[in-house]
N, C-alpha and C. Protein backbone atom coordinates (compact mmCIF):
# COMPACT_ATOMS: atom_id res chain seq x y z
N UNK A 1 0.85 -1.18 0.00
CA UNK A 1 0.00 0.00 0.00
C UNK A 1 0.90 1.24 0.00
N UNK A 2 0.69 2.13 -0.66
CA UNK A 2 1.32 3.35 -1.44
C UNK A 2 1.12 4.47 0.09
N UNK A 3 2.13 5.12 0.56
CA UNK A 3 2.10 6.22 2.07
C UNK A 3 0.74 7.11 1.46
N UNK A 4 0.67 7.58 0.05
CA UNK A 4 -0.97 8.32 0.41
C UNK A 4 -2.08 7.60 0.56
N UNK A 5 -2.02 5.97 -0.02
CA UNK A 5 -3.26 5.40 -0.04
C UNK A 5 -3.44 5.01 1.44
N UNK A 6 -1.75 4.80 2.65
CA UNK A 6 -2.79 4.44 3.66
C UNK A 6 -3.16 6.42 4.28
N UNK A 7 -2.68 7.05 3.99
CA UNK A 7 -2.88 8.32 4.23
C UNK A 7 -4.60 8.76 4.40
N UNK A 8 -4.74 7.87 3.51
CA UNK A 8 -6.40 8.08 2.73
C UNK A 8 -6.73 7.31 3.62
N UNK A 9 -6.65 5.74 4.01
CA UNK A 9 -7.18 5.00 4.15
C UNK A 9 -7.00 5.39 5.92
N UNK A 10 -5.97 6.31 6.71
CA UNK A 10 -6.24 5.97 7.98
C UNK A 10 -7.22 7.51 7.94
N UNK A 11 -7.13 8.66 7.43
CA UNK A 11 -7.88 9.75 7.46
C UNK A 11 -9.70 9.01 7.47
N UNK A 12 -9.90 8.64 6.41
CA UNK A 12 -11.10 7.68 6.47
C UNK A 12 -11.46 6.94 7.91
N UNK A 13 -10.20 6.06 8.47
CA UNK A 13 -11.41 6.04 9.52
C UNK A 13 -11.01 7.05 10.49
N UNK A 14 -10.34 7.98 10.12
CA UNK A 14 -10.72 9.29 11.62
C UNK A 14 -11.92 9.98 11.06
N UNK A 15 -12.31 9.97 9.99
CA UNK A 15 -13.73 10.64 9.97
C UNK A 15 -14.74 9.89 10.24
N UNK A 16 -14.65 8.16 10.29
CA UNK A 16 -15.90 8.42 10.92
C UNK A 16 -16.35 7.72 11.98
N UNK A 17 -14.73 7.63 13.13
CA UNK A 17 -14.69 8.12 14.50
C UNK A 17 -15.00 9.61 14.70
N UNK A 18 -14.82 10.61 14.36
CA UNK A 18 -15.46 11.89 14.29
C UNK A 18 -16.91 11.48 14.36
N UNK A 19 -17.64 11.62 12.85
CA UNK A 19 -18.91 11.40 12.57
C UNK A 19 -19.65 10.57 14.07
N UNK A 20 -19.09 9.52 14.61
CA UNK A 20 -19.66 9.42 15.71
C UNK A 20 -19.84 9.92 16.82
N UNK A 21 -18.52 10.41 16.94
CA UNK A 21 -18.13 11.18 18.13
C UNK A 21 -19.06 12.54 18.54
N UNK A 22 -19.34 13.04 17.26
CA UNK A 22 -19.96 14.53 16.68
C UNK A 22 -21.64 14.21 16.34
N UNK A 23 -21.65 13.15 16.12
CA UNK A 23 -22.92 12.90 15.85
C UNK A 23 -23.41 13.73 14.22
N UNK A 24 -21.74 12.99 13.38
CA UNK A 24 -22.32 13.71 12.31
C UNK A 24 -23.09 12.92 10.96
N UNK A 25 -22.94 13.12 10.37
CA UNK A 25 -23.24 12.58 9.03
C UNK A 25 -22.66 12.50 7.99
N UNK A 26 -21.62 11.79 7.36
CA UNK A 26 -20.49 11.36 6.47
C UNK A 26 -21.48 11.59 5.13
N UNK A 27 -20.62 13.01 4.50
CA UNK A 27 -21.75 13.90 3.54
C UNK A 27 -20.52 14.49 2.61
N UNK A 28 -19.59 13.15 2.10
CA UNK A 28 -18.52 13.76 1.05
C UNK A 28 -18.74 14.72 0.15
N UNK A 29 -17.63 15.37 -0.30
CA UNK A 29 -17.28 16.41 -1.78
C UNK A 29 -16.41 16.89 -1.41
N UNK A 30 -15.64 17.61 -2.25
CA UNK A 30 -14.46 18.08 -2.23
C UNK A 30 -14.02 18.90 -0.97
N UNK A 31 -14.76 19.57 -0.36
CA UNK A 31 -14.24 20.67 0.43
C UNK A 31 -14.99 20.43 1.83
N UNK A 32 -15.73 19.52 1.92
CA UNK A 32 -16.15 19.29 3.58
C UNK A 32 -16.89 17.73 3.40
N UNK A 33 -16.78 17.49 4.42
CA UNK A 33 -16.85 15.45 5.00
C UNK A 33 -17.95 14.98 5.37
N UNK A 34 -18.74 16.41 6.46
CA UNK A 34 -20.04 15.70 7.07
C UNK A 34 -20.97 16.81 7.41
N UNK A 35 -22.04 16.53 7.98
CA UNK A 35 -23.25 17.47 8.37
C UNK A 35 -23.53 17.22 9.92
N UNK A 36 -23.30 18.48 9.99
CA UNK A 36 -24.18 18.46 11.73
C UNK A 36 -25.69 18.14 11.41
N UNK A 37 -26.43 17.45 12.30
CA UNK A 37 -27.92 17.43 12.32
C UNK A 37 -28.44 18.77 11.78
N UNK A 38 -27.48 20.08 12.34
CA UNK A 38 -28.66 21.30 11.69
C UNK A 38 -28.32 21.51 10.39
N UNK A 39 -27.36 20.61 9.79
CA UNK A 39 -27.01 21.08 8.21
C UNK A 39 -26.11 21.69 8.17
N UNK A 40 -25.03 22.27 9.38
CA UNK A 40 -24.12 22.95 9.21
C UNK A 40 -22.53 21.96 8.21
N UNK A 41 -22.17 22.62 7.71
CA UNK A 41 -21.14 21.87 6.87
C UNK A 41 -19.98 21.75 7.53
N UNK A 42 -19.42 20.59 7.22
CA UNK A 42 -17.97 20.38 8.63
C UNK A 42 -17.02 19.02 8.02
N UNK A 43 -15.50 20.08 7.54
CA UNK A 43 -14.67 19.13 7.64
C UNK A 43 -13.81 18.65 8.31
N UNK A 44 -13.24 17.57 7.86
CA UNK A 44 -12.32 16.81 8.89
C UNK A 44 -11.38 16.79 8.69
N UNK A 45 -10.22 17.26 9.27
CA UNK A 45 -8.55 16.70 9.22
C UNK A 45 -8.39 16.06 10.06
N UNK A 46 -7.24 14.93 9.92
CA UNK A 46 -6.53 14.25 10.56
C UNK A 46 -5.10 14.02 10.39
N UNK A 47 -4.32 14.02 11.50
CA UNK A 47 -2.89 14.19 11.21
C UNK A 47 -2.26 12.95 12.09
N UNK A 48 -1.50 12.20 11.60
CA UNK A 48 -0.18 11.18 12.52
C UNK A 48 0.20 12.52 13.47
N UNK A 49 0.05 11.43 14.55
CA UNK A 49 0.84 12.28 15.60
C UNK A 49 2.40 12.05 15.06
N UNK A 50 2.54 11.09 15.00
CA UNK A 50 4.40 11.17 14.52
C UNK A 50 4.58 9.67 12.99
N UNK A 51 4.83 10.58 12.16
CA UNK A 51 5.17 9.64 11.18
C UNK A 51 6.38 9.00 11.75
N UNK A 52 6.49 7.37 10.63
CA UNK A 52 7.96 6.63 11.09
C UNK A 52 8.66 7.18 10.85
N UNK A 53 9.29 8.40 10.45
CA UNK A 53 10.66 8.72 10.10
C UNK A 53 11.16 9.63 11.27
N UNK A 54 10.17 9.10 12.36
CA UNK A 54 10.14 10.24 13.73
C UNK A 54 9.34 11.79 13.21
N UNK A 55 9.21 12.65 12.27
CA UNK A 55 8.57 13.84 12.02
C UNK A 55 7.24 13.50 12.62
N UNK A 56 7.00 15.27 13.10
CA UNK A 56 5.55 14.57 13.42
C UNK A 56 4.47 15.32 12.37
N UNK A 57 3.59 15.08 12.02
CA UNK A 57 2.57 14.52 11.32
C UNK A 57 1.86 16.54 11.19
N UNK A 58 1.02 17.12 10.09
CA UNK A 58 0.84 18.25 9.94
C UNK A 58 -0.76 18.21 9.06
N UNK A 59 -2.01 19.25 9.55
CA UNK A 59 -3.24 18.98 8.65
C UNK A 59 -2.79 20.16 7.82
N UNK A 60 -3.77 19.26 6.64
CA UNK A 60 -3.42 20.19 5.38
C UNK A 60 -4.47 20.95 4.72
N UNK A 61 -4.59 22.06 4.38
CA UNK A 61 -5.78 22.61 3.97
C UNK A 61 -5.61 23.26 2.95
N UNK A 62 -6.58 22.88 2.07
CA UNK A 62 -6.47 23.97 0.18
C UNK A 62 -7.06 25.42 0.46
N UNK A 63 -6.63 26.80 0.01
CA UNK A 63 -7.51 27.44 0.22
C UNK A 63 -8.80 27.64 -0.57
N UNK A 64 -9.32 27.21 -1.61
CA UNK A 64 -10.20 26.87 -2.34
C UNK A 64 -11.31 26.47 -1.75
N UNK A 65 -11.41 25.05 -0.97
CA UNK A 65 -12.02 24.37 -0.27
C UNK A 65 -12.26 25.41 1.17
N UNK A 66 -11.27 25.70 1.97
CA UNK A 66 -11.15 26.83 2.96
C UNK A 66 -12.44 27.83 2.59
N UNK A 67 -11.84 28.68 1.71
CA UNK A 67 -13.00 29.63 1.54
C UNK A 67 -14.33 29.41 1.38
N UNK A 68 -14.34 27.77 0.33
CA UNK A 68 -15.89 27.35 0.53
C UNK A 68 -16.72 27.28 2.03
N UNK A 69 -15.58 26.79 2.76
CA UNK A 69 -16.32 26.06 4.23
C UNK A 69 -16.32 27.77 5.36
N UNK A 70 -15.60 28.52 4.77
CA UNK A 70 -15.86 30.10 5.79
C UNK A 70 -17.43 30.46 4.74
N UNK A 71 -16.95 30.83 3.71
CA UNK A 71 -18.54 31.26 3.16
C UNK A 71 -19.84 30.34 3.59
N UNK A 72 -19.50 28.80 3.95
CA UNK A 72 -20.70 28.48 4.44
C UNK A 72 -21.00 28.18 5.74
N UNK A 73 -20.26 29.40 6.61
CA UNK A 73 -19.96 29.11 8.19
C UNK A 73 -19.41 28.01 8.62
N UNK A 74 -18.72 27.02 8.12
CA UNK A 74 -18.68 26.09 8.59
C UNK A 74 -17.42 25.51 9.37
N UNK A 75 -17.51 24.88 9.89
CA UNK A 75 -16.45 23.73 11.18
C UNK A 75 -15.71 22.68 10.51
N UNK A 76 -14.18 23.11 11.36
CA UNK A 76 -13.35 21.46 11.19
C UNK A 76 -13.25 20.96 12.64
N UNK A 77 -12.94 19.82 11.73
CA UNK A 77 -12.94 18.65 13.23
C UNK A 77 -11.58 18.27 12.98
N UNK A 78 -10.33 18.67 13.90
CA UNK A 78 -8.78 17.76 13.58
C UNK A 78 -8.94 17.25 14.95
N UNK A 79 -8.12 16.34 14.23
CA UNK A 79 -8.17 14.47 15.05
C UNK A 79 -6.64 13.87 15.06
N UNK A 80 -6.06 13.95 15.70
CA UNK A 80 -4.65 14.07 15.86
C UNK A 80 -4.85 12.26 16.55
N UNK A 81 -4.00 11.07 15.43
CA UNK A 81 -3.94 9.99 15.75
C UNK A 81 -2.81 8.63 15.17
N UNK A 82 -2.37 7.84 16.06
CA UNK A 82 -1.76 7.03 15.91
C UNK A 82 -2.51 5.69 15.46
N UNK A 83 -1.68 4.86 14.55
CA UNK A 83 -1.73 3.74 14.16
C UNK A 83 -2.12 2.71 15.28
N UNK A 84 -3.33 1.77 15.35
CA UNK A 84 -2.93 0.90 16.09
C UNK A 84 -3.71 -0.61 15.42
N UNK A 85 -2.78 -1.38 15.06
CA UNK A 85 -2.96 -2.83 14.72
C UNK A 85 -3.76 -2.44 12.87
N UNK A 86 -4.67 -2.70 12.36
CA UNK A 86 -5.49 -2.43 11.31
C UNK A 86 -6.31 -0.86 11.62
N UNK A 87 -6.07 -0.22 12.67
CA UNK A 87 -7.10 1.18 12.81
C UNK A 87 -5.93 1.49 13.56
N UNK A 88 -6.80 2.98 14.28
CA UNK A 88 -6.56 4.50 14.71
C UNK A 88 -6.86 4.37 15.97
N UNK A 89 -5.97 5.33 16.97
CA UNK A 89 -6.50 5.73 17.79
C UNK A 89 -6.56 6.88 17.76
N UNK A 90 -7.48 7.95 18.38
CA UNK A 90 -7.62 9.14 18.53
C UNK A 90 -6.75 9.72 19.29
N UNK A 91 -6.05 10.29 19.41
CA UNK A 91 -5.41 10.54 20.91
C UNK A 91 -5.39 12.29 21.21
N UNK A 92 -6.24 12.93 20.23
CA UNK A 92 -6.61 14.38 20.27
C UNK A 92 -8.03 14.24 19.69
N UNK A 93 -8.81 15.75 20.05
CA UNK A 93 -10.24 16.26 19.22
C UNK A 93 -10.02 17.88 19.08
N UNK A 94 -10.18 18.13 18.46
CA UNK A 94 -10.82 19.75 18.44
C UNK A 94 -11.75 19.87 17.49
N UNK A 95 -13.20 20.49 17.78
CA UNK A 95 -13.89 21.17 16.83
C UNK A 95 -14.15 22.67 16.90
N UNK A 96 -13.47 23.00 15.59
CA UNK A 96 -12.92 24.80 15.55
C UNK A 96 -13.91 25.46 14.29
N UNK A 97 -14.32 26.22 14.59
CA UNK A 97 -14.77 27.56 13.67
C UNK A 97 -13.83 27.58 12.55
N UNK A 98 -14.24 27.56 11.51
CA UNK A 98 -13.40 27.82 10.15
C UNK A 98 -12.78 29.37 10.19
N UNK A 99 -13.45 30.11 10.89
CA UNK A 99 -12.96 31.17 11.00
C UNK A 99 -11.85 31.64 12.31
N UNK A 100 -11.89 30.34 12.74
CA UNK A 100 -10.76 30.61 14.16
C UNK A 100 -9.50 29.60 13.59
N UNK A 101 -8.54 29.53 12.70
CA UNK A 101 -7.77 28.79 12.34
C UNK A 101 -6.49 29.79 12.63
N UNK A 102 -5.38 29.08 12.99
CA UNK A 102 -4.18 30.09 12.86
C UNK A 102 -4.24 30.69 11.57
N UNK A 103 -3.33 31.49 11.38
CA UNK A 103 -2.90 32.22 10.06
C UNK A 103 -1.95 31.17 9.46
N UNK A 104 -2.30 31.27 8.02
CA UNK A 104 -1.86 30.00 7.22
C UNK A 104 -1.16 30.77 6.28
N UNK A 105 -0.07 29.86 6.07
CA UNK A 105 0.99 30.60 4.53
C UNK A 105 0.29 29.31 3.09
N UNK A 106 -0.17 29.75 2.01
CA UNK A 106 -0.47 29.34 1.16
C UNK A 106 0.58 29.36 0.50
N UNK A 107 1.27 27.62 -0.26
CA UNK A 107 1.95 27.06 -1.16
C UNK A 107 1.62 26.73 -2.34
N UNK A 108 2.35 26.67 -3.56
CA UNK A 108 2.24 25.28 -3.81
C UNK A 108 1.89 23.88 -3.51
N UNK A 109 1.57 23.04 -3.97
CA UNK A 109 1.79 22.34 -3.67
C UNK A 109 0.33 20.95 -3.19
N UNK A 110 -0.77 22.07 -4.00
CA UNK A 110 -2.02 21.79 -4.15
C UNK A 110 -2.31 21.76 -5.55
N UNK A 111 -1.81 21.70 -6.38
CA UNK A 111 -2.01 21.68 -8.28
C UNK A 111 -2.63 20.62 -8.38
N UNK A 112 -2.62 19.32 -7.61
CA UNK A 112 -3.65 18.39 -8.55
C UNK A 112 -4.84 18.96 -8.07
N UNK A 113 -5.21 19.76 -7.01
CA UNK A 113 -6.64 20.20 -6.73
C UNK A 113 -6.87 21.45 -7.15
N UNK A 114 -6.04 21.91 -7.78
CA UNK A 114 -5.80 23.65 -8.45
C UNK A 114 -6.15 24.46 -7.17
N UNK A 115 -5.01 24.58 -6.45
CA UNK A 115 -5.39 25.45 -5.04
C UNK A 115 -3.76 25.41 -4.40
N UNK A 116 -3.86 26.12 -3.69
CA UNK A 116 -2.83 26.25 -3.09
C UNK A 116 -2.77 25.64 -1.55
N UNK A 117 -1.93 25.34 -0.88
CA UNK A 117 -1.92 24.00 -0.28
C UNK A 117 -1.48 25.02 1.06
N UNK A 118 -1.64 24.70 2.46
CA UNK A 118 -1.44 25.21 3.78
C UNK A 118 -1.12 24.46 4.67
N UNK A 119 0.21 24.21 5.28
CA UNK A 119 0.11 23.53 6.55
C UNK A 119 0.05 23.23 8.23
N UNK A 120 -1.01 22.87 8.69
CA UNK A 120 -0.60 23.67 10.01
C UNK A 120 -0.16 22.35 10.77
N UNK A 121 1.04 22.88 11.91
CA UNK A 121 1.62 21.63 12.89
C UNK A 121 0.37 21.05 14.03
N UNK A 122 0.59 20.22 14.29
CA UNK A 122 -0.14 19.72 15.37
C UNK A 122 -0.40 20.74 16.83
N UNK A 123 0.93 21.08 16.87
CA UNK A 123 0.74 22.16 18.02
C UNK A 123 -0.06 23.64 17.90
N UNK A 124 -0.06 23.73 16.79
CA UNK A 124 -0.92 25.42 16.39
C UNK A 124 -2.06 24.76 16.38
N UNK A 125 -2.74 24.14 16.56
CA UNK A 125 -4.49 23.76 17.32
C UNK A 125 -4.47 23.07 18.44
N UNK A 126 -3.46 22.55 18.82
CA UNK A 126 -3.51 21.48 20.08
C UNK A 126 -2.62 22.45 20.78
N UNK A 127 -3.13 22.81 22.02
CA UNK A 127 -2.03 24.07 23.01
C UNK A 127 -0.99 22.98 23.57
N UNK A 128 -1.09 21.62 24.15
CA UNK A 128 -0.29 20.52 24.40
C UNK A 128 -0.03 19.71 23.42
N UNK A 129 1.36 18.90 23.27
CA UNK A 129 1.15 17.77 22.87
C UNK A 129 0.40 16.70 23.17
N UNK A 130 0.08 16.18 21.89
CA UNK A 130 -1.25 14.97 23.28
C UNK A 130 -0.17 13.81 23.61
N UNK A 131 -0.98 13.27 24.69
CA UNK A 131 -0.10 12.19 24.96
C UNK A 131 -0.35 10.69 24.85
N UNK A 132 0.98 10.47 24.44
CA UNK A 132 0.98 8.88 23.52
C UNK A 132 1.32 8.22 25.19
């Protein structure tokens, strides 16, 4: 398995440990994941607390998608989690206002989604490290 496919494949199930957690509704497209009961729109990041190469792990956001989810008021959910056996554990939550995000430097580095790509560390939403 290819580092983005399990990338994909462990993000998948942090959304929908979220979706439960949140009581949401797994409501794909490009720029947000799920629905609050009132319809509010809400995506999900998830980040490795520490990839194997020891680095630790960063959510990524297009601003394209970004601006969709501020124009439609809407919420992320980052989920800061480690590998365990075939799944995830959670070992962080935050659900933040699209409009309360640190200040983001836009890259490169988003061209297959035609957008420009943002990364924020684990620690610029989590005030602690969580603990493993």
């Amino acid at each position: 398995m290819s580092r983005s496919h399990k990338a994909n494949h462990y993000g998948t199930l942090v959304e929908r440990k979220a979706a439960e957690r949140y009581d949401l509704k797994l409501d794909r497209c490009s720029w947000h994941d799920a629905k609050r009961p009132d319809g509010t729109l809400v995506e999900i990041k998830a980040a490795m607390y520490r990839h194997a190469d020891g680095q630790p792990g960063t959510f990524k956001l297009y601003d394209q998608y970004h601006e969709k989810l501020r124009a439609a008021n809407g919420w992320y959910i980052f989920g800061v989690y480690r590998v365990r056996g075939q799944g995830v554990e959670i070992l962080e939550w935050e659900m933040r206002h699209s409009s309360r995000l640190p200040r983001l430097e836009w890259h490169g580095g988003g061209n297959h989604r035609d957008a420009q790509q943002g990364k924020m560390s684990i620690r610029s939403i989590f005030q602690i490290t969580p603990k493993v």
